[in-house]
Protein backbone atom coordinates (compact mmCIF):
# COMPACT_ATOMS: atom_id res chain seq x y z
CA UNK A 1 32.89 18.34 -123.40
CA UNK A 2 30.75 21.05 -122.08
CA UNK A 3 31.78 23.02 -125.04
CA UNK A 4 31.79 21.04 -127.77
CA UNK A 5 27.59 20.58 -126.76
CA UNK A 6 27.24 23.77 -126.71
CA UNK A 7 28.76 24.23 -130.17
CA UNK A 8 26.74 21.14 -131.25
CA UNK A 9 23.76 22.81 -129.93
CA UNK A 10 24.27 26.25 -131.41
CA UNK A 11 24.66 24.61 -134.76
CA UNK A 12 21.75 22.50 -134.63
CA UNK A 13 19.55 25.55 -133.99
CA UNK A 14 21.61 27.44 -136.86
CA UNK A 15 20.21 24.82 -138.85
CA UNK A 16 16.99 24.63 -137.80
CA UNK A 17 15.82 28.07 -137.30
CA UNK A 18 17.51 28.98 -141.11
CA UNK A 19 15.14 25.92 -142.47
CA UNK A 20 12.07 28.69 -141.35
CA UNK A 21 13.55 32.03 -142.45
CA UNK A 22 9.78 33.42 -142.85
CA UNK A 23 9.44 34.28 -139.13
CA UNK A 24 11.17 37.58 -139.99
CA UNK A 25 11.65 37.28 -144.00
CA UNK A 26 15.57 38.55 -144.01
CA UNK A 27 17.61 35.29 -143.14
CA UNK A 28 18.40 34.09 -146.26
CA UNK A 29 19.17 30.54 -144.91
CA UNK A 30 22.30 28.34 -144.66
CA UNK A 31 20.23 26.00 -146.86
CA UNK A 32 20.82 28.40 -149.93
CA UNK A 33 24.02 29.07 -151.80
CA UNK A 34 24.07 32.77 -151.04
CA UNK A 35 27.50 33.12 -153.23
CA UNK A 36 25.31 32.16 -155.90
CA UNK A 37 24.01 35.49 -156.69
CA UNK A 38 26.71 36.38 -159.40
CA UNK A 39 25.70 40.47 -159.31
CA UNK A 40 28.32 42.28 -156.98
CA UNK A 41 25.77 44.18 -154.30
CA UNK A 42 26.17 47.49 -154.60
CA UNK A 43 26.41 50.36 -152.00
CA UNK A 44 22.96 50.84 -151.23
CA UNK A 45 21.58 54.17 -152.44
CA UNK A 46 18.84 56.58 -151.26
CA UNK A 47 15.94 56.02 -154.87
CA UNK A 48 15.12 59.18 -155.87
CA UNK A 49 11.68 59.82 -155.82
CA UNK A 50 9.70 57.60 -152.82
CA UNK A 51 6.11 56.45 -153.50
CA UNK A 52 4.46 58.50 -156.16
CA UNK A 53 1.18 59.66 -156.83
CA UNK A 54 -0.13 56.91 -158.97
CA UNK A 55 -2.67 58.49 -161.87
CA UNK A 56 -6.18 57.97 -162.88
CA UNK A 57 -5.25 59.47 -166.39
CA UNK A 58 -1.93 57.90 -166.53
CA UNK A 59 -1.55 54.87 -169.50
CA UNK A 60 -2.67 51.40 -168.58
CA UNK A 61 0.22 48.82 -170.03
CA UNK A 62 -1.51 46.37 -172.93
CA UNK A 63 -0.65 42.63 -172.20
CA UNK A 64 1.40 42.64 -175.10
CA UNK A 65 3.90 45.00 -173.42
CA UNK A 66 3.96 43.41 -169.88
CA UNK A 67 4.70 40.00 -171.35
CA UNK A 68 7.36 41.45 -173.32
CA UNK A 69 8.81 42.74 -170.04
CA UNK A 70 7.99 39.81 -168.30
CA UNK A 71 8.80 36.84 -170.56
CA UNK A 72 12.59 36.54 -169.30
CA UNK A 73 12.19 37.36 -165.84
CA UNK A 74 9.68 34.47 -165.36
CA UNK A 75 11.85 31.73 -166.78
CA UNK A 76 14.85 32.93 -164.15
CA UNK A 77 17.07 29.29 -163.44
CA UNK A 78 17.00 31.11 -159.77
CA UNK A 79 12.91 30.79 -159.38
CA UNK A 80 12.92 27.14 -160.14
CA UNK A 81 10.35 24.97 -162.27
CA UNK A 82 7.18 26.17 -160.59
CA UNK A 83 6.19 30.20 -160.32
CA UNK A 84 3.33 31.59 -160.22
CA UNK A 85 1.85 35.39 -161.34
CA UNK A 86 -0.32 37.67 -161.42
CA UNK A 87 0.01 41.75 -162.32
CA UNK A 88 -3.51 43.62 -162.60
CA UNK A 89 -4.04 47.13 -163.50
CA UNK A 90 -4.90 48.18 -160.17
CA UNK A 91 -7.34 50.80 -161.14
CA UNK A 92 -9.67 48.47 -163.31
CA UNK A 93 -8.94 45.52 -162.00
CA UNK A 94 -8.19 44.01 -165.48
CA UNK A 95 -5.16 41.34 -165.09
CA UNK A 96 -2.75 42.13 -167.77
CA UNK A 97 -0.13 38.96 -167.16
CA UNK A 98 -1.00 35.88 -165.52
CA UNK A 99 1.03 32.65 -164.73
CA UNK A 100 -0.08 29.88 -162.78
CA UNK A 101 -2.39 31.57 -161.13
CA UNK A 102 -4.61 29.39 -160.07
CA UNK A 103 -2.06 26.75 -158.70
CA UNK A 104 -2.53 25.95 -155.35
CA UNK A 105 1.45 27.17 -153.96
CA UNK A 106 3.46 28.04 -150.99
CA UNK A 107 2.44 31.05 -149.82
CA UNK A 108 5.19 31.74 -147.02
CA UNK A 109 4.19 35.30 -144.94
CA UNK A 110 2.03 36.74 -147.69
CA UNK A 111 -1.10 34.50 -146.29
CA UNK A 112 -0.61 37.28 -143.48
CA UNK A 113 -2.81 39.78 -146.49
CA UNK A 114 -5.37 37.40 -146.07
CA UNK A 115 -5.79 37.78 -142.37
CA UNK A 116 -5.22 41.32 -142.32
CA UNK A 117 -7.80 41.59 -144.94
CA UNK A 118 -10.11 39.59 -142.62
CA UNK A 119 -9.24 41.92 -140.02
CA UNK A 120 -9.95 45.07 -142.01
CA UNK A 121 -13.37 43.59 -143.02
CA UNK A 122 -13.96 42.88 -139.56
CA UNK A 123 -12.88 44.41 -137.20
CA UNK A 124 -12.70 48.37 -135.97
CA UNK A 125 -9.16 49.31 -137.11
CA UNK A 126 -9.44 52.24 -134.32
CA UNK A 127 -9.74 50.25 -131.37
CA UNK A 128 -7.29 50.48 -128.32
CA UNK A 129 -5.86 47.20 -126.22
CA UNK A 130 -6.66 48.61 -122.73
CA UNK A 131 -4.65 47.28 -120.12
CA UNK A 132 -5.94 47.84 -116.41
CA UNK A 133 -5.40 47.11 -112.66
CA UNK A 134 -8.38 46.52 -110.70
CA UNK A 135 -9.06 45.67 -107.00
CA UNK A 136 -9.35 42.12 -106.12
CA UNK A 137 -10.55 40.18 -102.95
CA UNK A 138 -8.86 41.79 -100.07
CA UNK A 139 -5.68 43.35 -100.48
CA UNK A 140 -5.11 41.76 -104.05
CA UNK A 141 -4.34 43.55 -107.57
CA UNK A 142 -5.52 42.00 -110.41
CA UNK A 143 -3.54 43.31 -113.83
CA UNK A 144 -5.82 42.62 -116.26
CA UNK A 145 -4.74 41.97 -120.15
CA UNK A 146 -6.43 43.14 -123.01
CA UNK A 147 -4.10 41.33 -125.98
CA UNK A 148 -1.48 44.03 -125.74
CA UNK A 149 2.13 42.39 -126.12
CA UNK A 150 4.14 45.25 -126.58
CA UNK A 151 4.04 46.84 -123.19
CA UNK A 152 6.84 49.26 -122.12
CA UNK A 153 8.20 48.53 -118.90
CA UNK A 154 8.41 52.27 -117.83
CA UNK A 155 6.73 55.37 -119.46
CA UNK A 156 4.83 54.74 -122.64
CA UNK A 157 5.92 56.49 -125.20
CA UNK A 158 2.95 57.96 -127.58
CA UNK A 159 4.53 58.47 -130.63
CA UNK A 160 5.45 54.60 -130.65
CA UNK A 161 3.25 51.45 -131.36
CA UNK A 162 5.69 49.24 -129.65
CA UNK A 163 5.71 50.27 -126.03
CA UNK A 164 2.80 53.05 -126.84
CA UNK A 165 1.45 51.75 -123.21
CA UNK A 166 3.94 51.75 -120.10
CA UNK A 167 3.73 49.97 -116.84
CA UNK A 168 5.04 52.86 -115.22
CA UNK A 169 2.28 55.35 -115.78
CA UNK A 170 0.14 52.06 -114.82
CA UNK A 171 1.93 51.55 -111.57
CA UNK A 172 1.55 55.62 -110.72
CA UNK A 173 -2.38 55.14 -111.41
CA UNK A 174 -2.60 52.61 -109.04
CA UNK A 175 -0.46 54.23 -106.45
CA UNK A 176 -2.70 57.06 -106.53
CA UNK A 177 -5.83 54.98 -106.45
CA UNK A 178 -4.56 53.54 -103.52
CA UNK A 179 -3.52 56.60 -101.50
CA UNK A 180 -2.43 55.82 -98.28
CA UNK A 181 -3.83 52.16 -98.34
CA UNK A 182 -0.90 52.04 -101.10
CA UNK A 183 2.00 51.53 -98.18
CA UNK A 184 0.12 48.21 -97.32
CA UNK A 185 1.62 44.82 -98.19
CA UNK A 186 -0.60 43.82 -101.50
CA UNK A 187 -0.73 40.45 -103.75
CA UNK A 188 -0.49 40.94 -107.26
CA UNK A 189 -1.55 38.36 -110.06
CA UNK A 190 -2.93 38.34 -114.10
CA UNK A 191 -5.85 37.71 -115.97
CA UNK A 192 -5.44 36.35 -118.55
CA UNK A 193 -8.64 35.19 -119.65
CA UNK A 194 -9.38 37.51 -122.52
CA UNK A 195 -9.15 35.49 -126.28
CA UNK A 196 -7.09 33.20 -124.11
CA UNK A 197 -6.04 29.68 -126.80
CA UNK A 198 -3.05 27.94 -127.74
CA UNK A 199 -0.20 29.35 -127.46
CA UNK A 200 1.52 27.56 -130.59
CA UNK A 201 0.04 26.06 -133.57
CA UNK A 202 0.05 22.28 -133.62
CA UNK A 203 1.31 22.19 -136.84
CA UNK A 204 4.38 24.92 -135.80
CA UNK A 205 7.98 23.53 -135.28
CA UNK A 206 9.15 24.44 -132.10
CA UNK A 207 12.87 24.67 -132.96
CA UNK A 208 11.71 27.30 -134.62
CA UNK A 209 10.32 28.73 -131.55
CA UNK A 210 13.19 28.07 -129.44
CA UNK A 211 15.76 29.77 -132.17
CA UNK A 212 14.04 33.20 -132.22
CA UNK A 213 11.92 32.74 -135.67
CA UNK A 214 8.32 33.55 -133.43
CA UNK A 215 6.97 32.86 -130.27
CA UNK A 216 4.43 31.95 -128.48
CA UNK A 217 0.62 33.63 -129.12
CA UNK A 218 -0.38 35.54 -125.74
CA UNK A 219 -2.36 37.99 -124.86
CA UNK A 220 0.04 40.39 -123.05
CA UNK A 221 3.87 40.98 -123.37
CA UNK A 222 6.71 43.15 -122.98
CA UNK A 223 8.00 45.91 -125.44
CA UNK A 224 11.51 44.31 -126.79
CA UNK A 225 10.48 40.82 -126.19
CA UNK A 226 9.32 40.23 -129.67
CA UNK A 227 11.70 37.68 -131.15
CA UNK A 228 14.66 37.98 -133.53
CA UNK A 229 16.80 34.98 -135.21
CA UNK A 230 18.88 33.37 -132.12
CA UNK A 231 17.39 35.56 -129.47
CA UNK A 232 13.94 33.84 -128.31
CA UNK A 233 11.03 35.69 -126.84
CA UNK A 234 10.54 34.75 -122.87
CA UNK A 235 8.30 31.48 -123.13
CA UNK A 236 6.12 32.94 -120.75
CA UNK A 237 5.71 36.70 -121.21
CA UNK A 238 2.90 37.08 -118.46
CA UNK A 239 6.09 36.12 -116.10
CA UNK A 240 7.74 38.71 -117.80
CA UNK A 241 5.13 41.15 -117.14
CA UNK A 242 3.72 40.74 -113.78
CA UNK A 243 7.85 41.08 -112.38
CA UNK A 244 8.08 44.32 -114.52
CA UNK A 245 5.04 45.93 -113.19
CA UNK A 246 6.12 44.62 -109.52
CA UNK A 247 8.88 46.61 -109.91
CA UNK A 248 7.11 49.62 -111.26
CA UNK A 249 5.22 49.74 -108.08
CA UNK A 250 7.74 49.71 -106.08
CA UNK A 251 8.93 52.43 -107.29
CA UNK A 252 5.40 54.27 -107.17
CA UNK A 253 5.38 53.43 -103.44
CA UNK A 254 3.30 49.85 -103.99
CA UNK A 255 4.90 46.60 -102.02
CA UNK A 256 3.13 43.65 -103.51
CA UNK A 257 3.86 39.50 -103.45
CA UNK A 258 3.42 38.59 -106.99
CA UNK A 259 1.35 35.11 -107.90
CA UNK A 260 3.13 34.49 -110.77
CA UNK A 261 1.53 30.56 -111.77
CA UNK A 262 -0.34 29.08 -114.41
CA UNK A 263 -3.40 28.22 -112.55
CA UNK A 264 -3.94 32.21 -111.44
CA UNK A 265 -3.66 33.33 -114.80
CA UNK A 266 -7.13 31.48 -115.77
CA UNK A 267 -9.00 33.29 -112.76
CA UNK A 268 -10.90 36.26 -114.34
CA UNK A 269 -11.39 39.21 -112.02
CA UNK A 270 -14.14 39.94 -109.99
CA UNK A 271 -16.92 41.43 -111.86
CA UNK A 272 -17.37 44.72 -111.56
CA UNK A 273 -13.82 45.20 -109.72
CA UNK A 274 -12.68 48.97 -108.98
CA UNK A 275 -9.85 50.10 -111.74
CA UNK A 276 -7.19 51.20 -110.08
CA UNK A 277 -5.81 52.46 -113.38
CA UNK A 278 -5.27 51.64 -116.97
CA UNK A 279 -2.98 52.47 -119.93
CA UNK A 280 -3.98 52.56 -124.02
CA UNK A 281 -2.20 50.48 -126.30
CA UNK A 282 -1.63 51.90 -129.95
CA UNK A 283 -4.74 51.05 -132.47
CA UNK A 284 -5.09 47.87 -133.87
CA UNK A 285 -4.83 48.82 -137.26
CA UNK A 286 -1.15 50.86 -136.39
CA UNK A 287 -0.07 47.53 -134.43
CA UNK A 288 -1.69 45.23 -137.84
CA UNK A 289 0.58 47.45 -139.75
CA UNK A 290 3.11 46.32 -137.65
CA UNK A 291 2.95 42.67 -137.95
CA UNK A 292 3.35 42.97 -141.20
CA UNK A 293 5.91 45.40 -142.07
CA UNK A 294 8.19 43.14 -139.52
CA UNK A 295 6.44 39.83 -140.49
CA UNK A 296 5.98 39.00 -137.30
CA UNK A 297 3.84 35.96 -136.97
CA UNK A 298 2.87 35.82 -133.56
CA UNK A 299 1.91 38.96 -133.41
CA UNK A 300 -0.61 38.60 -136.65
CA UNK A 301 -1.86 35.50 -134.55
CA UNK A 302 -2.50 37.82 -132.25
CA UNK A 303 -4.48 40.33 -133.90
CA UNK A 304 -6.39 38.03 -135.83
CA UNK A 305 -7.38 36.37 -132.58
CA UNK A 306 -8.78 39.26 -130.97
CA UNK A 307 -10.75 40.41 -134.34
CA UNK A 308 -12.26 36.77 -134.48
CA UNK A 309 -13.26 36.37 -130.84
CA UNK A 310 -14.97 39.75 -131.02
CA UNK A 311 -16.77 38.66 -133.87
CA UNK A 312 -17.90 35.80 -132.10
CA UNK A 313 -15.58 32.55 -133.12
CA UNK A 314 -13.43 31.05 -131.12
CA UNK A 315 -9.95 31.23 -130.49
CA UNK A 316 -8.24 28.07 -131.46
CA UNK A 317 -5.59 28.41 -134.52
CA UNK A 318 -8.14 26.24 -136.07
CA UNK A 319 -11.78 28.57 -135.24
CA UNK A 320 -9.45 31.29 -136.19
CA UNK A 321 -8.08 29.97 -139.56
CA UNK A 322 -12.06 28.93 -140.29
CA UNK A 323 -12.76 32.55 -139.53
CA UNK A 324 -10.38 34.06 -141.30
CA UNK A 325 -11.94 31.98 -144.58
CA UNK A 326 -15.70 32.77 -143.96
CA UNK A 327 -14.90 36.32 -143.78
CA UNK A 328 -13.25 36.27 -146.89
CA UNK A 329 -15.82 34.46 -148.50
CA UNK A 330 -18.01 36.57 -147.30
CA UNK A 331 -16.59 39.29 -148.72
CA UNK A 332 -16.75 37.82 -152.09
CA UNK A 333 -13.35 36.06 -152.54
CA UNK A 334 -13.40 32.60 -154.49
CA UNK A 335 -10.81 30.65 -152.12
CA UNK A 336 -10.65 27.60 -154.69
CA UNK A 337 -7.65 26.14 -154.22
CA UNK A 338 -6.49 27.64 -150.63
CA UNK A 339 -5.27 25.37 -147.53
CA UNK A 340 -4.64 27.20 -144.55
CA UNK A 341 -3.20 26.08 -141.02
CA UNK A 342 -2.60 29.10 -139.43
CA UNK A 343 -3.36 32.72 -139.75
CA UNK A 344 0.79 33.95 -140.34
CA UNK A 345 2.27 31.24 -143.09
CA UNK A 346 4.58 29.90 -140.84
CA UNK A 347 3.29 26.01 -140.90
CA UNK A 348 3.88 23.81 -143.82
CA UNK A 349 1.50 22.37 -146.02
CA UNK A 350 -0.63 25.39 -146.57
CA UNK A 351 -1.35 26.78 -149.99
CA UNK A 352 -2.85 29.42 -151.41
CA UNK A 353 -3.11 30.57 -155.57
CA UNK A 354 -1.25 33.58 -156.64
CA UNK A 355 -4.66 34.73 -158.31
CA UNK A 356 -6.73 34.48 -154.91
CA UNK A 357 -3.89 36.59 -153.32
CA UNK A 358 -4.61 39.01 -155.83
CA UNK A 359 -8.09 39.01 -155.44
CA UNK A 360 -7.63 40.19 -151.59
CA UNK A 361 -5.39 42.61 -152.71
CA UNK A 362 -7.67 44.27 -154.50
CA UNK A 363 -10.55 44.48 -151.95
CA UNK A 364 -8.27 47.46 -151.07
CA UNK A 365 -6.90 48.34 -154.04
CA UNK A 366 -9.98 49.44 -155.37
CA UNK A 367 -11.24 51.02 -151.94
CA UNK A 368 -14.11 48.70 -151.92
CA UNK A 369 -13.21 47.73 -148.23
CA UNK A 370 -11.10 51.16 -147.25
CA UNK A 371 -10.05 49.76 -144.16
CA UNK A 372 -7.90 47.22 -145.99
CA UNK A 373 -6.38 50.17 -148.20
CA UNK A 374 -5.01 51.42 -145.20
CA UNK A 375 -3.36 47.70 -144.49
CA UNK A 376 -1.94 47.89 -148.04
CA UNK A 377 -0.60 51.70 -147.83
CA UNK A 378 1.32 50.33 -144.48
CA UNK A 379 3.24 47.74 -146.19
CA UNK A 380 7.18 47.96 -146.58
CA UNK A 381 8.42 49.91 -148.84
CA UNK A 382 11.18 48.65 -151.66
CA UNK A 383 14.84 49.49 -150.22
CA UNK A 384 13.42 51.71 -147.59
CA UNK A 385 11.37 49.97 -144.94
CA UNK A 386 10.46 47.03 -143.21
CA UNK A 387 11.63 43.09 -144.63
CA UNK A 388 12.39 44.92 -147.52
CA UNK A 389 14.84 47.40 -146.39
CA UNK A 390 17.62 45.83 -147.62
CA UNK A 391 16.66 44.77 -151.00
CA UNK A 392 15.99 46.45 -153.87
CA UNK A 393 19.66 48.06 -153.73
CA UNK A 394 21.11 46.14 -157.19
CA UNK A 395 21.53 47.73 -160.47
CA UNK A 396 18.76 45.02 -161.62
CA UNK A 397 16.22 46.13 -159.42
CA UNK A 398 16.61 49.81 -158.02
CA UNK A 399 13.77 50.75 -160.55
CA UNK A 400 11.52 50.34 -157.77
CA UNK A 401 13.41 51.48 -155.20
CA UNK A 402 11.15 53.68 -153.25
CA UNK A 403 8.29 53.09 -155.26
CA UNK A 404 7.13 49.00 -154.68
CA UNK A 405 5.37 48.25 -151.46
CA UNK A 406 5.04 44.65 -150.95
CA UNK A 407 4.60 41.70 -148.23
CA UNK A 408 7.35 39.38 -148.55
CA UNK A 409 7.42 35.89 -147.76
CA UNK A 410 10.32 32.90 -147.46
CA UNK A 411 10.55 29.85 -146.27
CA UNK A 412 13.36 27.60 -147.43
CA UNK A 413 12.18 26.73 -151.06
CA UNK A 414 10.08 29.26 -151.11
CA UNK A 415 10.16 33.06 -152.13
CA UNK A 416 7.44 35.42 -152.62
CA UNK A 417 6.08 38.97 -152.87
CA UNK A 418 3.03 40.50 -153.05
CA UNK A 419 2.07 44.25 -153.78
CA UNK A 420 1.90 47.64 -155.87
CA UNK A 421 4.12 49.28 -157.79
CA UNK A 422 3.53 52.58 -160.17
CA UNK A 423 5.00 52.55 -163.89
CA UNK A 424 7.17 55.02 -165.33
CA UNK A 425 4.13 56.46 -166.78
CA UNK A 426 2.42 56.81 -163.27
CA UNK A 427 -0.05 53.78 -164.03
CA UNK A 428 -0.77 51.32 -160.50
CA UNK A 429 -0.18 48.06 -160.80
CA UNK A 430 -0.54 44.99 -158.86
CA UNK A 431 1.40 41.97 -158.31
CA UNK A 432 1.36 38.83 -157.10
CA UNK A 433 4.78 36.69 -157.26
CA UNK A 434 5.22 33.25 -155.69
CA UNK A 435 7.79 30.68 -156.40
CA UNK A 436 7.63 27.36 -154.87
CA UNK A 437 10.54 25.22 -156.06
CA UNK A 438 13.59 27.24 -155.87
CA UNK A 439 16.77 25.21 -156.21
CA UNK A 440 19.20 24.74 -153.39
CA UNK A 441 21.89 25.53 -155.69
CA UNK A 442 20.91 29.60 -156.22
CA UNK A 443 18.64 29.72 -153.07
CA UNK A 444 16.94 32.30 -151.36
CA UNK A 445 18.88 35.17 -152.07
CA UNK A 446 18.83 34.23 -155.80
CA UNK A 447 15.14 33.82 -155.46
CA UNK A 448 14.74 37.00 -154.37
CA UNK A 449 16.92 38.90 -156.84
CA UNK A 450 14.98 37.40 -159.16
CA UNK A 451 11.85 38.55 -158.11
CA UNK A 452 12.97 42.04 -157.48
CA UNK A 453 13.68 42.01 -161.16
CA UNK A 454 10.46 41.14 -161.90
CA UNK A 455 9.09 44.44 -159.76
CA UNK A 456 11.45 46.73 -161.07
CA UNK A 457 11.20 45.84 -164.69
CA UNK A 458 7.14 46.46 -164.31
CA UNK A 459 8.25 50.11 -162.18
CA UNK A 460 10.60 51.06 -165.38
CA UNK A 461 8.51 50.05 -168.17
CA UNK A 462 5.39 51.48 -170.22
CA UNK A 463 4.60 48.42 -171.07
CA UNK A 464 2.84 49.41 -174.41
C-alpha cells in the first residue's frame, strides 16, 4: 500500500510540476505530444561561427523581405491560433514585421526582461551582497544576511557567481576575531531582516514549489540548493545555512548552540555590533545574468527585491511588481496592455504585448540605458548556453546556432522567445515571439521548433 502512494504521489507531482515547465524553461511537459515533432533531432553540432560582430554599415532588411521570410513560419499548425511578433532593426529602431503586437498575451519567463530592465535602470549593477558575522549580546553570533542565496558551504570560489562567497573563509574570520575567546561555548542565530517579504507569491502554485519548478524568495541560501524539476530547494534555507556555518566553525575552532527558529530570524542585530568577519557575494548584475540565463524565478524575485527596497518601495510581490512598472514608465515605456503578478512569469493571468517587450528590449539595444545592454549581452546563447542549450540543433533552425541570444519562456500553452539575432549580411535584429494557444496535440516541443524556425530563417536571410 505504502508503495502504490508513493507511486500515486510521484505521479501526481509529475503532473503537476510539468503543467509549470517555465520554472527552468527545458521540461517540455507531459501535457504536450513530444512525438509530435515529425523532424528526426539530429546529433547536435558545434555552429560555426558564435556571436558575430553585428555592423553599423551592414544592410537593413526592407519589410518586404522579412515578411517574405516570415509569412510561413507565422501560420505554423504547431504555434496555434494566437501569436504574436515583433522584429525591429535593432540599430534604428524601425520595426520591420509586426504581428499582434499589441495583444495583451502570455508572457511565460520573458516578463523576467522587464524586471531586469527595472533593475538595470535602477539599481548599481556593481554592487556586492555582503554577508557578515557580528558580535551579539554576550557570547552570541549574529550571521547577518545581505540577500545572498548562493552561499558555498566551504571556500568561495572567485571565479564563480554561484558559491562566489564561502562560509568557510567566514567561519576562519570569525575564529580569528575571536582569538582565544573563540574556544568558549557561543550561541549562534540569523538576521534576517534585510528586504525580508513573502516568501511565495499568493498567486504561485505550490505544487509547483514542492516539485522543484522554484522555491521560496529568501534572503540567504546555500550554493546547490537552487531547485531543479523533482528535486525541491530546502523550504527553509536559513536552516540550511545557519547548520552549514555551525559546522564551518567547528572546524575553525568555534563551538556554538545554533537558534535555528522563526521568531530569531526577525531580531535585527545590535546596532553598531563588532564584525567578526564577512564574505562578498558576486555583483548583482553577474548574479541578474544568472537568473536569467537559468530562468530561475526565485532568484529574479530576489534581485528585483533588493533593487526595489533600495530604491525605497517595499518588498511585497505586490510593492515590487508596482515598482517594477513605475520604473519602466519612468523610463519611457508605454505599458498599455501589461498585467503583472509577479516579477519572474511564473503566476497565471499575467500579460504582457509582444510590442511592449520589444520596447524594453531596446532600452538596451540602443545603449540608451547601458546597464541593460549588459543584461541583454548575458542572455543564452542559441545551442550553446543556458535554457537554450539544447535547442537550436535541427536542420530547420541551426542558422542561428551560435548567433541568437534570447530569453525563453514556457508554460504549458505557452511558448516564447525574446532577443537578437545578426543576418547573414551582419545587420542586428530584434525579436519578440510569443504564442499563447499552442495545441495539446503538437505541444511544447512543437512550439518551440517552430519558433526556432522563425529565428533562424531571420539569421539566414537578407531579407531584401
Amino acid at each position: 500500500m505504502r508503495r502504490a502512494l508513493i507511486a500515486l504521489t510521484s505521479v501526481a507531482a509529475l503532473v503537476v510540476g510539468y503543467g509549470v515547465a517555465d520554472a527552468n524553461d527545458r521540461v517540455p511537459g507531459v501535457l504536450t505530444i513530444d512525438e509530435a515533432v515529425s523532424e528526426q533531432v539530429p546529433r547536435p553540432v558545434e555552429p560555426a561561427v558564435v556571436l558575430p560582430p553585428a555592423s553599423k554599415s551592414a544592410p537593413a532588411p526592407t519589410d518586404a523581405g522579412i515578411t517574405r521570410a516570415l509569412r510561413d513560419d507565422v501560420r505554423d499548425k504547431q504555434l496555434g491560433p494566437r501569436v504574436g511578433v515583433v522584429v525591429r532593426d535593432a540599430l534604428t529602431g524601425e520595426t520591420l514585421y509586426s504581428l499582434g503586437e499589441d495583444r495583451p498575451q502570455t508572457p511565460a519567463s520573458t516578463a523576467k526582461l522587464l524586471t531586469a530592465a527595472a533593475v538595470a535602470e535602477r539599481a548599481d549593477l556593481s554592487t556586492t551582497m555582503t554577508t557578515t558575522v557580528v558580535r551579539g549580546e554576550g557570547d552570541e553570533l549574529v550571521l547577518v544576511a545581505s540577500g545572498d542565496t548562493m552561499l558555498a558551504k566551504g571556500a568561495g570560489d572567485p571565479t564563480t557567481v554561484e558559491g562566489r562567497a564561502g562560509l568557510a573563509d567566514l567561519a576562519k574570520q570569525v575564529a580569528a576575531s575571536l582569538g582565544t575567546k573563540g574556544g568558549a561555548r557561543h550561541s549562534l542565530r540569523l538576521d534576517a531582516t534585510y528586504a525580508a517579504g513573502e516568501r511565495y507569491a499568493p498567486t504561485w502554485d505550490m505544487a509547483d514549489v514542492a516539485a522543484g519548478y522554484t522555491q521560496g524568495v529568501s534572503m540567504v541560501g546555500l550554493a546547490g540548493d537552487r531547485p531543479e524539476p523533482f528535486k525541491p530547494s530546502p523550504r527553509f534555507p536559513e536552516k540550511a545555512v545557519l547548520k552549514a556555518f555551525a559546522a564551518q566553525l567547528k572546524k575553525a575552532g568555534v563551538t556554538v548552540s545554533v537558534d535555528d527558529s522563526a521568531a530569531s530570524w526577525k531580531q535585527a542585530a545590535p546596532q553598531g555590533a563588532e564584525q567578526l568577519g564577512a564574505v562578498e557575494s558576486a555583483p548583482l548584475g553577474d548574479v541578474l545574468a544568472l537568473a536569467l540565463d537559468h530562468s530561475d524565478n526565485a532568484l529574479t524575485e530576489n534581485v528585483a527585491r533588493q533593487a526595489a527596497v533600495a530604491d525605497g518601495a517595499g518588498s511585497s510581490f505586490a510593492e515590487v511588481t508596482a515598482w517594477v512598472r513605475s520604473t519602466l514608465e519612468g523610463a519611457g515605456i508605454d505599458l498599455t496592455g501589461v498585467r503583472l503578478k509577479d516579477n519572474s512569469g511564473l503566476s497565471s493571468g499575467q500579460v504582457v504585448p509582444a510590442r511592449v517587450t520589444s520596447d524594453v528590449m531596446q532600452l538596451g539595444i540602443t545603449g540608451s540605458a547601458q546597464t541593460m545592454s549588459l543584461v541583454l549581452s548575458e542572455l543564452p546563447i542559441a545551442g550553446l548556453t543556458g535554457t537554450l542549450h539544447e535547442r537550436f540543433q535541427t536542420s530547420a533552425s541551426h542558422a542561428a546556432a551560435g548567433i541568437a541570444r534570447a530569453k525563453t519562456g514556457t508554460l504549458t500553452g505557452t511558448s516564447a522567445l525574446a532577443g537578437t539575432t545578426t543576418t547573414q549580411e551582419g545587420r542586428l535584429l530584434s525579436f519578440v515571439l510569443v504564442a499563447d494557444r499552442v495545441p495539446s496535440t503538437t505541444g511544447t516541443l512543437g512550439a518551440r521548433a517552430a519558433l526556432d524556425k522563425i529565428v533562424a530563417d531571420l539569421t539566414a536571410c537578407g531579407c531584401r
